[in-house]
C-alpha atoms as a PDB file:
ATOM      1  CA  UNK A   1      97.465 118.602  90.827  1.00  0.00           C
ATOM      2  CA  UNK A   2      94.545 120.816  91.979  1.00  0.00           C
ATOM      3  CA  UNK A   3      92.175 119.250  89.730  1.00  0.00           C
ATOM      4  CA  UNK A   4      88.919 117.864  92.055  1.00  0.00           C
ATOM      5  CA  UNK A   5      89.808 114.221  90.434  1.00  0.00           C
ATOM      6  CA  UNK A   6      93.245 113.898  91.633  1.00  0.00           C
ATOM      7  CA  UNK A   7      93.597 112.240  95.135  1.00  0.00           C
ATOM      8  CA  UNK A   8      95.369 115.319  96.633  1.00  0.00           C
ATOM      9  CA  UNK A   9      97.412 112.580  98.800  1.00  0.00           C
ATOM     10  CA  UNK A  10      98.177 110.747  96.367  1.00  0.00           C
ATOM     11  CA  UNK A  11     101.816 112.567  95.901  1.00  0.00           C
ATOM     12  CA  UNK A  12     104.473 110.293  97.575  1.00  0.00           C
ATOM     13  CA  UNK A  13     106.867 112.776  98.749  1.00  0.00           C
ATOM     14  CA  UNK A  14     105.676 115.084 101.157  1.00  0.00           C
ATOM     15  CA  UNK A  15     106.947 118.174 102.297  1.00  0.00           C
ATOM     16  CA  UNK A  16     104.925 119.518 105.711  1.00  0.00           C
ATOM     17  CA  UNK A  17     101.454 117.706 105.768  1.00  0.00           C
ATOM     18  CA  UNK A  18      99.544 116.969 103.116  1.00  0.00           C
ATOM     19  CA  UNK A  19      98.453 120.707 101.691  1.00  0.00           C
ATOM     20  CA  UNK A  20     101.725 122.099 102.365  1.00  0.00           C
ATOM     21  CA  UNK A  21     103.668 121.160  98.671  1.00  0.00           C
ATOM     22  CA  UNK A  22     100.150 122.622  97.046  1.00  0.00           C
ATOM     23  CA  UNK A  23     100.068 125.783  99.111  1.00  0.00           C
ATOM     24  CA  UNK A  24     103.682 126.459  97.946  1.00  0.00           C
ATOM     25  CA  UNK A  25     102.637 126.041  94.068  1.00  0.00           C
ATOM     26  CA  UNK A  26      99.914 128.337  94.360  1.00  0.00           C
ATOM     27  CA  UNK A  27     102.170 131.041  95.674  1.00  0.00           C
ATOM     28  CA  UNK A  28     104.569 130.236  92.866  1.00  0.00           C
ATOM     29  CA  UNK A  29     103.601 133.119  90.755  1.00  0.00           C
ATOM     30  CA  UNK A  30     103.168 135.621  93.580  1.00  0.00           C
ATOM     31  CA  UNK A  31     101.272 136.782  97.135  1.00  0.00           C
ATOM     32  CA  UNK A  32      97.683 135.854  97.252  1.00  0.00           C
ATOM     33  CA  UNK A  33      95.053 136.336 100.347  1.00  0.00           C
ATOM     34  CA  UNK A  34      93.555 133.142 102.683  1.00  0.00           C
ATOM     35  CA  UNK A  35      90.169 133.645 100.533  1.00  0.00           C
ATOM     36  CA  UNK A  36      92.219 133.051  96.930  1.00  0.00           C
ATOM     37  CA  UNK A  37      94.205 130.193  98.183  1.00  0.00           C
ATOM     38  CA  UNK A  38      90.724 128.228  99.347  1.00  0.00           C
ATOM     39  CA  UNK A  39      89.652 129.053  95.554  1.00  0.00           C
ATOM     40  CA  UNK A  40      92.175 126.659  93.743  1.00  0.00           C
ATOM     41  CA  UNK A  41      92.567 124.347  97.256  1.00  0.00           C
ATOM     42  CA  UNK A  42      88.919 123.243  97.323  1.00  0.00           C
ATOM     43  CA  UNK A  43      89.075 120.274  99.553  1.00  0.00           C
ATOM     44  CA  UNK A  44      90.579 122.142 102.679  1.00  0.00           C
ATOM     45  CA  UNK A  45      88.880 123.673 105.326  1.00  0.00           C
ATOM     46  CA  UNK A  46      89.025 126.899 106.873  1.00  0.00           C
ATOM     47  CA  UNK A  47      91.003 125.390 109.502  1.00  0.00           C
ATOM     48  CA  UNK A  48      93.409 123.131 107.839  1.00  0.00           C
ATOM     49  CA  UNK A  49      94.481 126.082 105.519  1.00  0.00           C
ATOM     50  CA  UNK A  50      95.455 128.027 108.849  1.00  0.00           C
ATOM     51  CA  UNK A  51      96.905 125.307 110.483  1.00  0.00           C
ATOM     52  CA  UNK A  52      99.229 124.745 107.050  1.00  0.00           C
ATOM     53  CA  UNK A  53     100.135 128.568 106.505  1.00  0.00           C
ATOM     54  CA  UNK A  54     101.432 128.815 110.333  1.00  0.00           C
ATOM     55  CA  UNK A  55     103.607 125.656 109.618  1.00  0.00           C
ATOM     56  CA  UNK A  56     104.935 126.970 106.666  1.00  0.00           C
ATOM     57  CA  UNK A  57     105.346 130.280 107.872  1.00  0.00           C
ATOM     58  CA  UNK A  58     107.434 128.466 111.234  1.00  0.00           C
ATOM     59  CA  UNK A  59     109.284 126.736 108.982  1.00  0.00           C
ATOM     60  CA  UNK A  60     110.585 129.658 107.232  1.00  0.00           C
ATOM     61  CA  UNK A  61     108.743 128.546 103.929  1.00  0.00           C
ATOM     62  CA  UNK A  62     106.046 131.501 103.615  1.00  0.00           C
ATOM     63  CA  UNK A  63     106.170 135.192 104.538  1.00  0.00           C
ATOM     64  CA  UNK A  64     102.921 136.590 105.753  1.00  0.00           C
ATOM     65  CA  UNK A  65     103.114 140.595 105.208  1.00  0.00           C
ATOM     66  CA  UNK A  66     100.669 143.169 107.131  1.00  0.00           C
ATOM     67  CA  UNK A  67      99.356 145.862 105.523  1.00  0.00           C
ATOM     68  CA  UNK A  68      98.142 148.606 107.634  1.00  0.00           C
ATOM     69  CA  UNK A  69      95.515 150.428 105.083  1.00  0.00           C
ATOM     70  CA  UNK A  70      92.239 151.697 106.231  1.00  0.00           C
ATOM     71  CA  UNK A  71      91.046 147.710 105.996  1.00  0.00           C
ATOM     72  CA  UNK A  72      93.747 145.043 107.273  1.00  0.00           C
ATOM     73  CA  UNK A  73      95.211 142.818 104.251  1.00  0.00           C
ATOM     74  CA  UNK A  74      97.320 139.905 105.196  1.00  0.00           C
ATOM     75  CA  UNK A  75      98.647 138.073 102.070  1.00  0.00           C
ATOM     76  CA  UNK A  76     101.001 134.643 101.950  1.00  0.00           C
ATOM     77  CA  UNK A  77     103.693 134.686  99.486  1.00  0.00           C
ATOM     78  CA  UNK A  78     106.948 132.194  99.470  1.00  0.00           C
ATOM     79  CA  UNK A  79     109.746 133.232 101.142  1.00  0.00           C
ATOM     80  CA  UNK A  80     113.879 133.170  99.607  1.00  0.00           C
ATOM     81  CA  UNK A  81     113.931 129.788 101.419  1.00  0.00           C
ATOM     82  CA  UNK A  82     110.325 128.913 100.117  1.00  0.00           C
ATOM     83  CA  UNK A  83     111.367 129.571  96.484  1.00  0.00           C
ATOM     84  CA  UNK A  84     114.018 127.588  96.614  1.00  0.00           C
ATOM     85  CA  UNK A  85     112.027 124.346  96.629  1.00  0.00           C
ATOM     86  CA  UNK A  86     110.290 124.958  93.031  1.00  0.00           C
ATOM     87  CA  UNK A  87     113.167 123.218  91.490  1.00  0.00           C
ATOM     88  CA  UNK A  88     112.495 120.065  93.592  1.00  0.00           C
ATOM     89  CA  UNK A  89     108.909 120.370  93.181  1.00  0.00           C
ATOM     90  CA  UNK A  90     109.194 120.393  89.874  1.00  0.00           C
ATOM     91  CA  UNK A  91     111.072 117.200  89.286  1.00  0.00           C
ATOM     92  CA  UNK A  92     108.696 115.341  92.171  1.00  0.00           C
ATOM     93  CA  UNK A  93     105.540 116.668  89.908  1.00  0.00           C
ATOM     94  CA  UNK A  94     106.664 114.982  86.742  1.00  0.00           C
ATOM     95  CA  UNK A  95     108.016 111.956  88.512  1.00  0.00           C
ATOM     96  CA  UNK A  96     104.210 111.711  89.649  1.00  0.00           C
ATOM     97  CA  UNK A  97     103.186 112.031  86.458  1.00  0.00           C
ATOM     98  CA  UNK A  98     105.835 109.806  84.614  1.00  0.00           C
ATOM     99  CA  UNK A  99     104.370 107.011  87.419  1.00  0.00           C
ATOM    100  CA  UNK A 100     100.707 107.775  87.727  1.00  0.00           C
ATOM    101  CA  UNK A 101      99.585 104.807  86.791  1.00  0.00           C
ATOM    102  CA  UNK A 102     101.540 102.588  88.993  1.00  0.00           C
ATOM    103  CA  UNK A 103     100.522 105.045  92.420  1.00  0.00           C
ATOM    104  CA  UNK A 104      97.071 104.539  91.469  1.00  0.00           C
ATOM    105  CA  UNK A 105      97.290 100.615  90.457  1.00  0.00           C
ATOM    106  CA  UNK A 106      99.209 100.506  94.500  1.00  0.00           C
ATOM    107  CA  UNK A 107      96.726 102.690  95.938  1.00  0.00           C
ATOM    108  CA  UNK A 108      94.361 100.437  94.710  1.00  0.00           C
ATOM    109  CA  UNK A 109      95.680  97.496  95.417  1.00  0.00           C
ATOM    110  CA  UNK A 110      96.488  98.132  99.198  1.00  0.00           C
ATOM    111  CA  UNK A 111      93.097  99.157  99.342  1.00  0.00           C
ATOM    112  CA  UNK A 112      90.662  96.668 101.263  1.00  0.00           C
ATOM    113  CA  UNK A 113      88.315  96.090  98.561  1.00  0.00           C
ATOM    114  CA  UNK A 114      91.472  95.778  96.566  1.00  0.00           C
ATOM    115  CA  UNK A 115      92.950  93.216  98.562  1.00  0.00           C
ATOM    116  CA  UNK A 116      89.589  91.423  98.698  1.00  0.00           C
ATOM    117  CA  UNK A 117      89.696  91.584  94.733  1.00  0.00           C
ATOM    118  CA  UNK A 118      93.100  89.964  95.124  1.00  0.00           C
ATOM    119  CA  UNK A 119      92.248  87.329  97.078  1.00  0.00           C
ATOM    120  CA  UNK A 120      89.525  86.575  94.852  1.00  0.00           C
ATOM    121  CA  UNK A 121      92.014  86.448  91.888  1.00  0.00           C
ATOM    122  CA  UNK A 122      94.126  83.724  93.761  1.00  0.00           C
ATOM    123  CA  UNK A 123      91.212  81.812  94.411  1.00  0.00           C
ATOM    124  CA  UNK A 124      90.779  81.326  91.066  1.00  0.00           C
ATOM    125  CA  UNK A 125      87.120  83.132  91.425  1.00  0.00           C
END
């Protein structure tokens, strides 16, 4: 899923827009700052990754704790609510992967140069 290969939007069930189901994996095994969620999430932008964390966080999905220590730390982690969409995750993730294949041979094919391809085909070219 976060390797730079995979067409991030590829995933056919969405939950939030289209960072929001990876931003919940990577705070699967705990809290982690903006900076360490941009390491794994490579394709978003600054802005995209704020704009994904405040939905999250609106939606009840993410917690974002102060601390008050001599430098402020703000960390994301998953809230009860947040958590309780691993399970689901889960089975989406290997559904993807049981049917990757056929999402990429669709993608593809309702792509324009697909279609053109297509066409082609018919034509007997």
């Amino acid at each position: 899923m976060f390797d730079p290969l995979c067409p991030s939007d590829l995933m056919p069930i969405r939950i939030g827009d289209k960072w929001a189901g990876m931003i919940i994996r990577c705070l699967e095994r705990g809290p982690r700052r903006f900076s360490e969620l941009r390491i794994p999430l490579r394709g978003i932008t600054a802005k995209a990754l704020t704009t994904s964390l405040r939905a999250l966080e609106r939606d009840g999905l993410i917690i974002r704790p102060a601390y008050a220590e001599p430098v402020r730390r703000v960390e994301y982690e998953l809230s009860q609510l947040g958590r309780s969409l691993l399970q689901p995750m889960a089975v989406m993730c290997t559904w993807a992967q049981e049917h990757w294949d056929e999402l990429l041979d669709a993608r593809e094919a309702s792509s324009p140069l697909g279609r053109t391809e297509q066409a082609g085909q018919a034509r007997g070219q």
